[in-house]
N, C-alpha and C. Protein backbone atom coordinates (compact mmCIF):
# COMPACT_ATOMS: atom_id res chain seq x y z
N UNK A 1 -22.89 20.19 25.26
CA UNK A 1 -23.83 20.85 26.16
C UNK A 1 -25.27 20.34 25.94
N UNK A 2 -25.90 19.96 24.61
CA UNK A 2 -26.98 19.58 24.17
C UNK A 2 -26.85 18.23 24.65
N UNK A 3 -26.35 17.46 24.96
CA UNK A 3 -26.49 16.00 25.77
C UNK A 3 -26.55 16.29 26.90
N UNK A 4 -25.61 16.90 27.54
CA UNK A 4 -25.89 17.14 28.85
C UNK A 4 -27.03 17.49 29.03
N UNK A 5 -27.81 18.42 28.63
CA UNK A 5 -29.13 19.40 29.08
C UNK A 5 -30.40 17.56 28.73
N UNK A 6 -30.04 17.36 27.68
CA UNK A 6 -30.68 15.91 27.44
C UNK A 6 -31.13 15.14 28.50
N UNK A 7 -29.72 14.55 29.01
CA UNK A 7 -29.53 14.13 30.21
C UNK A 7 -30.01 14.42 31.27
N UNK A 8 -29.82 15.88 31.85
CA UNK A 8 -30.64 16.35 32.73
C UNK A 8 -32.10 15.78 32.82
N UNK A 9 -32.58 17.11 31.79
CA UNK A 9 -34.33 16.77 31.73
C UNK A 9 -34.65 15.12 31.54
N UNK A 10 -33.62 14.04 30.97
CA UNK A 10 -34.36 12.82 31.08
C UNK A 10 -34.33 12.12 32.41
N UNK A 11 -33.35 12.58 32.94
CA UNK A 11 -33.31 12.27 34.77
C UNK A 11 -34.18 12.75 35.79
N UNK A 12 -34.46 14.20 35.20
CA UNK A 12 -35.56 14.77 36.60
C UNK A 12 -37.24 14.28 35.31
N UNK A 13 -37.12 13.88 34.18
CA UNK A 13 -38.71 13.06 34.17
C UNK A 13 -38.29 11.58 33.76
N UNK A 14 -37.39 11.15 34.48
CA UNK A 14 -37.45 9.64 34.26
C UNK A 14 -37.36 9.08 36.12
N UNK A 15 -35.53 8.75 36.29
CA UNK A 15 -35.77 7.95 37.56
C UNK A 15 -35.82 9.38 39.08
N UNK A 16 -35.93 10.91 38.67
CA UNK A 16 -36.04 11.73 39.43
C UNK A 16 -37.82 12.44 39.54
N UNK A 17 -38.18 11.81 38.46
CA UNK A 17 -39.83 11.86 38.03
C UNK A 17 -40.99 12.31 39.71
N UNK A 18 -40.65 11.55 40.20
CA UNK A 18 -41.43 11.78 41.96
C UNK A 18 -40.34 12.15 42.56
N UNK A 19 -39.69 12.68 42.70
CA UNK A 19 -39.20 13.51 43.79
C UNK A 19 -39.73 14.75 43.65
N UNK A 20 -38.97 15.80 44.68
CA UNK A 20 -39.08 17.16 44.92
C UNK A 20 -38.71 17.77 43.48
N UNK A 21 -37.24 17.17 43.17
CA UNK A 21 -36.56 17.88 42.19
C UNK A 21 -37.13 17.80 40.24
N UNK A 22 -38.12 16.37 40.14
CA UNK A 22 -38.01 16.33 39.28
C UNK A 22 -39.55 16.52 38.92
N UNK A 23 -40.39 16.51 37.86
CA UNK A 23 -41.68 16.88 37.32
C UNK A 23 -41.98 14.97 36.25
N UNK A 24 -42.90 14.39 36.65
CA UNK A 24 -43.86 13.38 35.67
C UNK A 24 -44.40 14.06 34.01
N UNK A 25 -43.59 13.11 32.70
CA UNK A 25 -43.71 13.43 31.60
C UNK A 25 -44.85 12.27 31.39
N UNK A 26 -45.39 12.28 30.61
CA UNK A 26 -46.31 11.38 29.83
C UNK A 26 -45.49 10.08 28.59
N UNK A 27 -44.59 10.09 28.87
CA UNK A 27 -43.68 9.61 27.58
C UNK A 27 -42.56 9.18 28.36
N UNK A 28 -41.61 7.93 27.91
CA UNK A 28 -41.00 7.68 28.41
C UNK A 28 -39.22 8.06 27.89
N UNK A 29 -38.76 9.05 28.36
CA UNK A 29 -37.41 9.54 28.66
C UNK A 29 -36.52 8.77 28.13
N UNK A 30 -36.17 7.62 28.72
CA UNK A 30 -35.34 6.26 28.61
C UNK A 30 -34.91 5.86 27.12
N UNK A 31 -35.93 5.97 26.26
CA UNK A 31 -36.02 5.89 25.13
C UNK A 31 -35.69 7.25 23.77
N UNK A 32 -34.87 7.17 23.29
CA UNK A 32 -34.97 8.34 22.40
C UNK A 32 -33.35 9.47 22.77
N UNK A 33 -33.22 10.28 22.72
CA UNK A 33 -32.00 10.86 22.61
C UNK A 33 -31.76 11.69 24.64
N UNK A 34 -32.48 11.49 24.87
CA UNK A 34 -32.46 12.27 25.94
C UNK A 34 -31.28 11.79 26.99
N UNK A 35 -31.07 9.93 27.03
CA UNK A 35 -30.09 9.38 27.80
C UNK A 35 -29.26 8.96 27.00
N UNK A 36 -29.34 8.80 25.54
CA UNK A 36 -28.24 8.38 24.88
C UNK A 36 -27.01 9.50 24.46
N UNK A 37 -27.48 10.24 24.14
CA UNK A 37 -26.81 11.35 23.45
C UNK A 37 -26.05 11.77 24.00
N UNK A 38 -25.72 12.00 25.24
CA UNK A 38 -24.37 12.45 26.09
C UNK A 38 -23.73 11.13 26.32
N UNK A 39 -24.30 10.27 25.91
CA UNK A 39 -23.37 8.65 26.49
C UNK A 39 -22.70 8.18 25.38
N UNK A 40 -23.16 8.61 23.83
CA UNK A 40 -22.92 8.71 22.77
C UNK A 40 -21.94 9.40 22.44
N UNK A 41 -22.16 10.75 22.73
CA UNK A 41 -20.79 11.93 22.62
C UNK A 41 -19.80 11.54 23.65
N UNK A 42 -19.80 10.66 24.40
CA UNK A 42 -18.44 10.93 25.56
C UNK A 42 -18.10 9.23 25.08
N UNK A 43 -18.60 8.51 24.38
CA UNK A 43 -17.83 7.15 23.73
C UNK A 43 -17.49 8.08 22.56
N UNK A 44 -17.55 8.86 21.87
CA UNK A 44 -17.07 9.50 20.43
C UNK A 44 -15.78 10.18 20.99
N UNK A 45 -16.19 10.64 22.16
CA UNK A 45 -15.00 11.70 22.61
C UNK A 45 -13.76 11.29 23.12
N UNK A 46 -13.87 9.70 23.94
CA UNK A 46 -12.82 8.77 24.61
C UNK A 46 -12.21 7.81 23.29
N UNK A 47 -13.30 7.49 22.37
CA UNK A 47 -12.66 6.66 21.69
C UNK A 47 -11.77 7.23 20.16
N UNK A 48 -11.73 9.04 20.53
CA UNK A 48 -10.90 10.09 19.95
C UNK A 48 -9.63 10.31 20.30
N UNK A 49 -9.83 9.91 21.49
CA UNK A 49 -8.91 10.43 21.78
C UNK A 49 -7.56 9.83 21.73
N UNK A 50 -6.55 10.90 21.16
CA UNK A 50 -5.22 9.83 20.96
C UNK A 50 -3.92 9.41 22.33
N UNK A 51 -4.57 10.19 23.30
CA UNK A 51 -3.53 9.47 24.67
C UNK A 51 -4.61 8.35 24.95
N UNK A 52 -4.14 6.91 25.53
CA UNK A 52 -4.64 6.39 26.43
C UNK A 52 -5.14 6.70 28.03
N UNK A 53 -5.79 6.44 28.93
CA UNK A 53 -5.72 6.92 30.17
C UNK A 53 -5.31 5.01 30.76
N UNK A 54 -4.99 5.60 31.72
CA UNK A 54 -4.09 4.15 32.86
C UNK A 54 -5.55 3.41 33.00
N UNK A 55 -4.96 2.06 33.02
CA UNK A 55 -6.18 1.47 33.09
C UNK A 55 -6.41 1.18 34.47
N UNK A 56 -5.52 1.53 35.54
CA UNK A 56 -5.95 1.23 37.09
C UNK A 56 -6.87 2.38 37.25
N UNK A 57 -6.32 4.29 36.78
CA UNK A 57 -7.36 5.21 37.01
C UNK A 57 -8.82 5.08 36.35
N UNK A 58 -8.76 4.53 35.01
CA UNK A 58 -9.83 4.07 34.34
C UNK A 58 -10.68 3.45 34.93
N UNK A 59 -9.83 2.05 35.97
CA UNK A 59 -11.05 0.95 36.77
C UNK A 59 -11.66 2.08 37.87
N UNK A 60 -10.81 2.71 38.55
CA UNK A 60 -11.01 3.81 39.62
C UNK A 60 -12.31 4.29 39.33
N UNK A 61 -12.17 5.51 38.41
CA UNK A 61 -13.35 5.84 37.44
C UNK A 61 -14.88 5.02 37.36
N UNK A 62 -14.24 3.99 37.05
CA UNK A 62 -15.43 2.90 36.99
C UNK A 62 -16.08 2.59 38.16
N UNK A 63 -15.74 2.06 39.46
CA UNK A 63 -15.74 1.95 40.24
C UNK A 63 -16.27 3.23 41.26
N UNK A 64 -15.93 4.23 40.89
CA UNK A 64 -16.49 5.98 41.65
C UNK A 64 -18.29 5.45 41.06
N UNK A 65 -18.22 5.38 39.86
CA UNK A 65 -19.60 5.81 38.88
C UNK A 65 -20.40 3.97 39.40
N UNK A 66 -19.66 3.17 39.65
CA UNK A 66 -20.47 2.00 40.20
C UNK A 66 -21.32 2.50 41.41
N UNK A 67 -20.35 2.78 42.21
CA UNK A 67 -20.85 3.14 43.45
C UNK A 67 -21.63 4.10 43.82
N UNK A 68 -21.62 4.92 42.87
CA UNK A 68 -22.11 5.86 42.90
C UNK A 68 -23.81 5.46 42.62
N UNK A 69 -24.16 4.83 41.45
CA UNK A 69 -24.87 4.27 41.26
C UNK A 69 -25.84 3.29 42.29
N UNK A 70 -24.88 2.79 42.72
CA UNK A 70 -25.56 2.09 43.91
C UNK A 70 -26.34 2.65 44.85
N UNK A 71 -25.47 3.37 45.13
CA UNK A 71 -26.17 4.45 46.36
C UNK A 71 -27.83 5.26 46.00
N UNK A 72 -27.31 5.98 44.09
CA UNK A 72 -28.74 6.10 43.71
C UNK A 72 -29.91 4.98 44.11
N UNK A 73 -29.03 3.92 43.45
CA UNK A 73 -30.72 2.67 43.70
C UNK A 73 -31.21 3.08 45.43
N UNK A 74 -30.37 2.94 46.52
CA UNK A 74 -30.54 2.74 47.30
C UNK A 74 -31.30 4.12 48.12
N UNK A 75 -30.53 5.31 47.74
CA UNK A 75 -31.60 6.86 48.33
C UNK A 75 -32.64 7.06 47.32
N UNK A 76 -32.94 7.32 46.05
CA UNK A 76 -33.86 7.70 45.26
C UNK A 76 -35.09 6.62 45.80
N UNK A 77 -35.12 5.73 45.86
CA UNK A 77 -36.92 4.94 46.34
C UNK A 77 -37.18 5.53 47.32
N UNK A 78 -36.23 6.12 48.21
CA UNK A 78 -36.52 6.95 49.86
C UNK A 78 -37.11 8.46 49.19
N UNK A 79 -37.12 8.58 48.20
CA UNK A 79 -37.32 10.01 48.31
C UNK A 79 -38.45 10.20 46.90
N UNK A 80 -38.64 9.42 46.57
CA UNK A 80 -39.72 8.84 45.51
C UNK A 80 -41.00 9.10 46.27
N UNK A 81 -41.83 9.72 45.43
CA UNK A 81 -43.68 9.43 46.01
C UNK A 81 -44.38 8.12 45.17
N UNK A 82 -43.50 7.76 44.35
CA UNK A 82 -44.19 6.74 43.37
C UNK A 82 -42.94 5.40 43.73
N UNK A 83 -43.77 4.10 43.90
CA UNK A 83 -42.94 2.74 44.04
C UNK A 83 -43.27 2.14 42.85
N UNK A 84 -42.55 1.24 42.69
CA UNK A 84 -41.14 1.93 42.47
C UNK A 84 -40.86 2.13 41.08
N UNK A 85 -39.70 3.30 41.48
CA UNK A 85 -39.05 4.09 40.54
C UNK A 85 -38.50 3.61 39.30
N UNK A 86 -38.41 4.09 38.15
CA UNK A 86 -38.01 3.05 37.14
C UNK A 86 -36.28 3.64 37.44
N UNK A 87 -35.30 2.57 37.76
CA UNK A 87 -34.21 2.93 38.37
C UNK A 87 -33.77 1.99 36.64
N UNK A 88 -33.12 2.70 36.22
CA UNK A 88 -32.20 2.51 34.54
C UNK A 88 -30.83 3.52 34.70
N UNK A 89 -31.18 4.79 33.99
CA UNK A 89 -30.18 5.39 33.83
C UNK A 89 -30.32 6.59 35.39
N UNK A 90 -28.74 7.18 36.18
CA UNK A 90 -28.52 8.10 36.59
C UNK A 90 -27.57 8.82 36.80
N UNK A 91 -27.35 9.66 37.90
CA UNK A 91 -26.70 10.48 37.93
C UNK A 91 -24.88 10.15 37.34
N UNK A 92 -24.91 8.95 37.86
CA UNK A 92 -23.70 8.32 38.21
C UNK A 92 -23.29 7.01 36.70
N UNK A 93 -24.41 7.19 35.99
CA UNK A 93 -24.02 6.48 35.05
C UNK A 93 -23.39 6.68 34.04
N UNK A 94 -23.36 7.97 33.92
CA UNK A 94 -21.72 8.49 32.80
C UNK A 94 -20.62 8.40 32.98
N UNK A 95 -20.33 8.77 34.83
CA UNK A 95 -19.57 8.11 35.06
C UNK A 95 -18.92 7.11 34.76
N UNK A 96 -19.76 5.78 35.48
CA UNK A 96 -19.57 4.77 34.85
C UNK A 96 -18.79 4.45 33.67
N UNK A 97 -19.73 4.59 32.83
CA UNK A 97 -19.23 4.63 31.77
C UNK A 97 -17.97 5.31 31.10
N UNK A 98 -17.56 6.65 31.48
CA UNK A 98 -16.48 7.26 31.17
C UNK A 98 -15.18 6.54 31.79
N UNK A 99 -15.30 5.52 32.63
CA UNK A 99 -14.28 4.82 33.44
C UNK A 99 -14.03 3.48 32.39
N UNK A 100 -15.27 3.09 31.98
CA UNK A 100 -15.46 1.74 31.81
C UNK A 100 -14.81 1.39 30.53
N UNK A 101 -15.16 2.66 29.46
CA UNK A 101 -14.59 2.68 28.10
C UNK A 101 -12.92 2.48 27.91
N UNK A 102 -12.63 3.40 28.59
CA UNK A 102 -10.89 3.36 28.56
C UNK A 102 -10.38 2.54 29.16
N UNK A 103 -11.15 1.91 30.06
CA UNK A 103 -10.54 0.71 31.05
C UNK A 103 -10.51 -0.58 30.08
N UNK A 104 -11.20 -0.69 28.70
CA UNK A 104 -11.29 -1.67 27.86
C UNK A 104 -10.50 -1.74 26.91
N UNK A 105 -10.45 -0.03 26.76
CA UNK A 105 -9.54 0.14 25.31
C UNK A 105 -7.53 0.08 25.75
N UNK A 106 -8.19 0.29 27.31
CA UNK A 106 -6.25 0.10 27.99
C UNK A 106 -6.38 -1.03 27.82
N UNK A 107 -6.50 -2.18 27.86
CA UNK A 107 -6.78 -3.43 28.23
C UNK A 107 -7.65 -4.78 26.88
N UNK A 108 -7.01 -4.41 25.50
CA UNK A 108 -7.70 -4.89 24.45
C UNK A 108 -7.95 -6.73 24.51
N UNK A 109 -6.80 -7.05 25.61
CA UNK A 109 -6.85 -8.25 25.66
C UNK A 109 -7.98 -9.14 26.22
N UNK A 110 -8.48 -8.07 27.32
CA UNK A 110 -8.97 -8.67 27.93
C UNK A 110 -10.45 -9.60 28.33
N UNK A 111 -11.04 -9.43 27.08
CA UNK A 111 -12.12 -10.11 26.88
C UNK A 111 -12.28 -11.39 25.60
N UNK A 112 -10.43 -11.46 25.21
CA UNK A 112 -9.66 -12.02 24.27
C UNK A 112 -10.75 -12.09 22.79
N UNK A 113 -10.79 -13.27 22.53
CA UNK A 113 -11.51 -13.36 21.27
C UNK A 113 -13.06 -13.16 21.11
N UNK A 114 -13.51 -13.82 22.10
CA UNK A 114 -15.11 -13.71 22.13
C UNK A 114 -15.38 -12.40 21.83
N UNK A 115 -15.39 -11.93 22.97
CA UNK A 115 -15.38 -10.22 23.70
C UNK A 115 -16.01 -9.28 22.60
N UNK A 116 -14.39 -9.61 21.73
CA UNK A 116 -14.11 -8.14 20.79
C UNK A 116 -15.05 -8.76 19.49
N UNK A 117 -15.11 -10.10 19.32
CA UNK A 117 -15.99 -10.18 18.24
C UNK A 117 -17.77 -9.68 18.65
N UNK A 118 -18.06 -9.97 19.49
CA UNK A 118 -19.66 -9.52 19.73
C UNK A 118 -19.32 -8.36 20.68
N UNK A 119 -18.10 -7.47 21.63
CA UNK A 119 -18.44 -6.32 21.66
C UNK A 119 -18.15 -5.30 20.48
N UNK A 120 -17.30 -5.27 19.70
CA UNK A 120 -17.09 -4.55 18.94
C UNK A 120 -18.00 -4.55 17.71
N UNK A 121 -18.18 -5.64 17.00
CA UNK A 121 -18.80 -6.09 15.94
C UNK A 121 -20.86 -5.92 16.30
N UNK A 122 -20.82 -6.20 17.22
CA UNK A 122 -22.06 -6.57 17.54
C UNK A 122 -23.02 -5.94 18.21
N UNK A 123 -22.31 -4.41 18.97
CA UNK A 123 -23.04 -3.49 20.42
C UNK A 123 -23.70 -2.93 19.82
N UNK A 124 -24.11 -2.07 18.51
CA UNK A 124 -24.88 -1.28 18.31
C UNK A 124 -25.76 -1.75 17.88
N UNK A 125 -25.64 -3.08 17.24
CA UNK A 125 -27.35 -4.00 16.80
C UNK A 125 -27.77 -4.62 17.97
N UNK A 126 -26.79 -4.78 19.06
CA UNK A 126 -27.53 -5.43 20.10
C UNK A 126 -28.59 -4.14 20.99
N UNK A 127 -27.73 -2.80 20.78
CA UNK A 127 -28.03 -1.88 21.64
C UNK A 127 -29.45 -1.40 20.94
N UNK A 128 -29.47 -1.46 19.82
CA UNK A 128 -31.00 -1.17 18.54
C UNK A 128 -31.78 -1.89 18.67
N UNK A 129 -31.22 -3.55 18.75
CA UNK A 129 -32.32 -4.81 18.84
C UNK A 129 -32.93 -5.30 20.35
N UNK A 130 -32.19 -5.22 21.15
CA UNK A 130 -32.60 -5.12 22.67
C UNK A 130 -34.27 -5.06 23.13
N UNK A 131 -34.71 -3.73 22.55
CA UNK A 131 -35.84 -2.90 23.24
C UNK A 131 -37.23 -3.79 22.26
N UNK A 132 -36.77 -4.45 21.30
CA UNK A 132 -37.68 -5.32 20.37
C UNK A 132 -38.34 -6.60 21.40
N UNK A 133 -37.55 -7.01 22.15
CA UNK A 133 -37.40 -8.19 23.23
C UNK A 133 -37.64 -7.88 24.75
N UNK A 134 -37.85 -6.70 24.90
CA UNK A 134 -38.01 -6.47 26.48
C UNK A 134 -39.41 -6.51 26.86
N UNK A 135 -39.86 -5.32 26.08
CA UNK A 135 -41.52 -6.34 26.49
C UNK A 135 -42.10 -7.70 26.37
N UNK A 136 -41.85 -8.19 24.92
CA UNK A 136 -42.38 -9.65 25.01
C UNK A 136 -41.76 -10.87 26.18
N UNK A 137 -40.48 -10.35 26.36
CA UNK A 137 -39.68 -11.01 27.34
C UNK A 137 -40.47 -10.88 29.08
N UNK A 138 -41.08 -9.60 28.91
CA UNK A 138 -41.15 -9.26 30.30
C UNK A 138 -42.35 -9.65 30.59
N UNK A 139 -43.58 -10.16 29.52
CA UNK A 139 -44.46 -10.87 29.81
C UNK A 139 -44.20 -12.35 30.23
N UNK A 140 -43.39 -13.21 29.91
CA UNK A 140 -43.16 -14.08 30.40
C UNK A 140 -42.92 -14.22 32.02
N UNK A 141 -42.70 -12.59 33.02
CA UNK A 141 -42.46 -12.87 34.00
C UNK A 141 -43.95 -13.74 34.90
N UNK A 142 -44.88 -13.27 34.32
CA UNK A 142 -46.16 -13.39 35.15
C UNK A 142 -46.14 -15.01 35.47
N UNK A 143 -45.43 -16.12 34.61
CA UNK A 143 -45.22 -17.29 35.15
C UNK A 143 -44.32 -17.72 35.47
N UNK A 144 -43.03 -16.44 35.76
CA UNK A 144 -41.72 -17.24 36.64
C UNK A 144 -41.21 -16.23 37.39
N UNK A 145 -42.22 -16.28 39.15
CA UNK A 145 -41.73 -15.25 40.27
C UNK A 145 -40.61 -16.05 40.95
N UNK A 146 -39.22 -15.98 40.19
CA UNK A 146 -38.35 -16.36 41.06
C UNK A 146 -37.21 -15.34 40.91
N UNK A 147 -35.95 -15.49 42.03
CA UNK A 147 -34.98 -14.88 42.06
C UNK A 147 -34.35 -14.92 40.05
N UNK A 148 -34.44 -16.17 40.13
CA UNK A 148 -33.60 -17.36 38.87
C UNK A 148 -34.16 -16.12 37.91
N UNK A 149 -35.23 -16.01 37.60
CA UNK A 149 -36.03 -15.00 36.70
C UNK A 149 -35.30 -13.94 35.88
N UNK A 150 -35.09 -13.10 38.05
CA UNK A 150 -34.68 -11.51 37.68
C UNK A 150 -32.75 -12.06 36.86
N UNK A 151 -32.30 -12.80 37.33
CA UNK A 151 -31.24 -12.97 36.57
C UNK A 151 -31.21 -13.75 34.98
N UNK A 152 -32.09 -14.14 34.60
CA UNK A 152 -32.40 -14.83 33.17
C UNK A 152 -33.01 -14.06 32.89
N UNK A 153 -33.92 -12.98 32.67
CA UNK A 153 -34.40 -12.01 31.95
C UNK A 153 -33.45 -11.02 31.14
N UNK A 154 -32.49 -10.38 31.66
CA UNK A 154 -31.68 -9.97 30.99
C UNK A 154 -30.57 -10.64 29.95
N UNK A 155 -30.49 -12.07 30.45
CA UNK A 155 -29.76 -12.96 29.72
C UNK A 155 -30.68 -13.55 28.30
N UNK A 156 -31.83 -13.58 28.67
CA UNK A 156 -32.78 -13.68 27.37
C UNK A 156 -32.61 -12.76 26.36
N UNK A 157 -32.83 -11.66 27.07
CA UNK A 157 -33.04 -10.40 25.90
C UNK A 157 -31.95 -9.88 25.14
N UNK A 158 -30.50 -10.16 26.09
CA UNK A 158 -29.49 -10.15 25.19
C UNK A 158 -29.12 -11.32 24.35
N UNK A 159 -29.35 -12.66 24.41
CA UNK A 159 -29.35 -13.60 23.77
C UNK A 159 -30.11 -13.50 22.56
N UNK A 160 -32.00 -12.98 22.51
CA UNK A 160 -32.19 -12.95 21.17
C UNK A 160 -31.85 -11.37 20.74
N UNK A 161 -31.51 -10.72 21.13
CA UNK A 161 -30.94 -9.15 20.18
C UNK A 161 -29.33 -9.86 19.72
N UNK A 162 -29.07 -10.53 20.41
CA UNK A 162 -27.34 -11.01 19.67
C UNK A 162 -27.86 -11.69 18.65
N UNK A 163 -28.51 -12.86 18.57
CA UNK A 163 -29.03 -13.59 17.62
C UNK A 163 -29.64 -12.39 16.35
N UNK A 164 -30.47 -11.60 16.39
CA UNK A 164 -31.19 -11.06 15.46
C UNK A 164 -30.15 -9.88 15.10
N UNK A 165 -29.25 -9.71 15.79
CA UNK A 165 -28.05 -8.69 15.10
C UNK A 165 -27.00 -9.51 14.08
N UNK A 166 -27.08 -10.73 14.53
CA UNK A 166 -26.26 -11.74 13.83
C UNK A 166 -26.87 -11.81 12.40
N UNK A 167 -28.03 -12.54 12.35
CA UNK A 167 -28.96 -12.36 11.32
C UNK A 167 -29.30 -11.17 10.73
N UNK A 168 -29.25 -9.80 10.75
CA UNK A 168 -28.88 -8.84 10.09
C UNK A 168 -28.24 -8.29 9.62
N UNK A 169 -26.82 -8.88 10.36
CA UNK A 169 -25.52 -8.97 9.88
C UNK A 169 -24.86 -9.38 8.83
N UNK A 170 -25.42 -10.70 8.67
CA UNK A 170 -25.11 -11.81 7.14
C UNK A 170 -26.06 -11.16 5.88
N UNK A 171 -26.97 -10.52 6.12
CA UNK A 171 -27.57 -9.89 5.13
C UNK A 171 -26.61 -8.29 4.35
N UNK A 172 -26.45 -8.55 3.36
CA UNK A 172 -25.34 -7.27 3.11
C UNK A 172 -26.41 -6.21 2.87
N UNK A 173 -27.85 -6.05 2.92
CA UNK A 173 -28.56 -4.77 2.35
C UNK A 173 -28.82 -4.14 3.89
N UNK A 174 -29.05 -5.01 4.71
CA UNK A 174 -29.49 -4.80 6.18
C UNK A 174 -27.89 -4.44 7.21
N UNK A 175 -26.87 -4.96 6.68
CA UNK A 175 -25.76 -4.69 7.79
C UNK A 175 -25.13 -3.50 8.47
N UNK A 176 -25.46 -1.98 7.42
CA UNK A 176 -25.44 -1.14 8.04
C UNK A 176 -26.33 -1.10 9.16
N UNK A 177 -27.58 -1.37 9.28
CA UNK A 177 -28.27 -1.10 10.51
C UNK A 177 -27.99 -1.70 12.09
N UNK A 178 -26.80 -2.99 11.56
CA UNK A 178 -26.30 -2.97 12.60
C UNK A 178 -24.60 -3.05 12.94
N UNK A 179 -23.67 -2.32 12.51
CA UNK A 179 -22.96 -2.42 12.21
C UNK A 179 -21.95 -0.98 12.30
């Protein structure tokens, strides 16, 4: 219940912030327990659990919370007083996610060797090291306004958080922190 309520309030002062429904915080939401913590408890809660779910209802799942998503990007700027909206986490992204998890764990093969070594081994230092790289990364946009950009920006930032989780990794005093 305490994630959920999390969740909430980080949605109506994050990407619900200018609408009707939601109220402008001084601080940014995105960051800190408010969107993690129910996304946190429902990977603790799926990856508990001892039935599998089908991995076609699983993609289903996934696919409801995609779309769903989409549609946010696409009504929330309509109903925004502020352009634009910082569109990250919403309504539809637990969703997501609640589809996406079991659809992986039905399906262990499927990202074969790579995959499971840097998703399994590697998500929570990437998910810690990430936010180290997004600003300095995002200054670099001011000299590359291209499409090419918006798709290599995210490929940057996960490239050096993989790298610097790697390198924290081989260190045995530092590997809990990502690990």
């Amino acid at each position: 219940m305490l994630g959920i309520a999390l969740y909430v309030y980080g949605l109506l002062t994050g990407l619900y912030a200018n609408t009707a429904a939601g109220f402008p915080m001084p601080f940014d939401p995105r960051n800190g327990p408010f969107m993690s913590a129910l996304l946190v408890a429902c990977g603790y809660w799926i990856a508990g659990c001892q039935r599998r779910i089908d991995p076609v209802i699983a993609f289903a799942v996934t696919m409801i919370g995609l779309i769903g998503f989409e549609a946010e990007l696409h009504w929330v700027p309509m109903l925004s007083s502020a352009w634009p909206p910082i569109i990250d986490y919403g309504v539809f992204t637990p969703i997501f996610g609640i589809g996406a998890l079991p659809f992986g764990l039905a399906l262990p093969r499927l990202g074969a060797r790579w995959w499971r070594r840097v998703g399994a081994e590697c998500v929570l230092g990437i998910y810690v090291c990430h936010e180290l790289f997004v600003e300095p990364a995002w200054m670099l946009h001011a000299w590359f306004h291209s499409y090419a950009w918006k798709f290599m920006f995210p490929v940057i930032v996960f490239v050096l958080a993989l790298g610097l989780t790697m390198l924290l990794a081989r260190e045995r005093h530092l590997r809990w922190l990502v690990r």
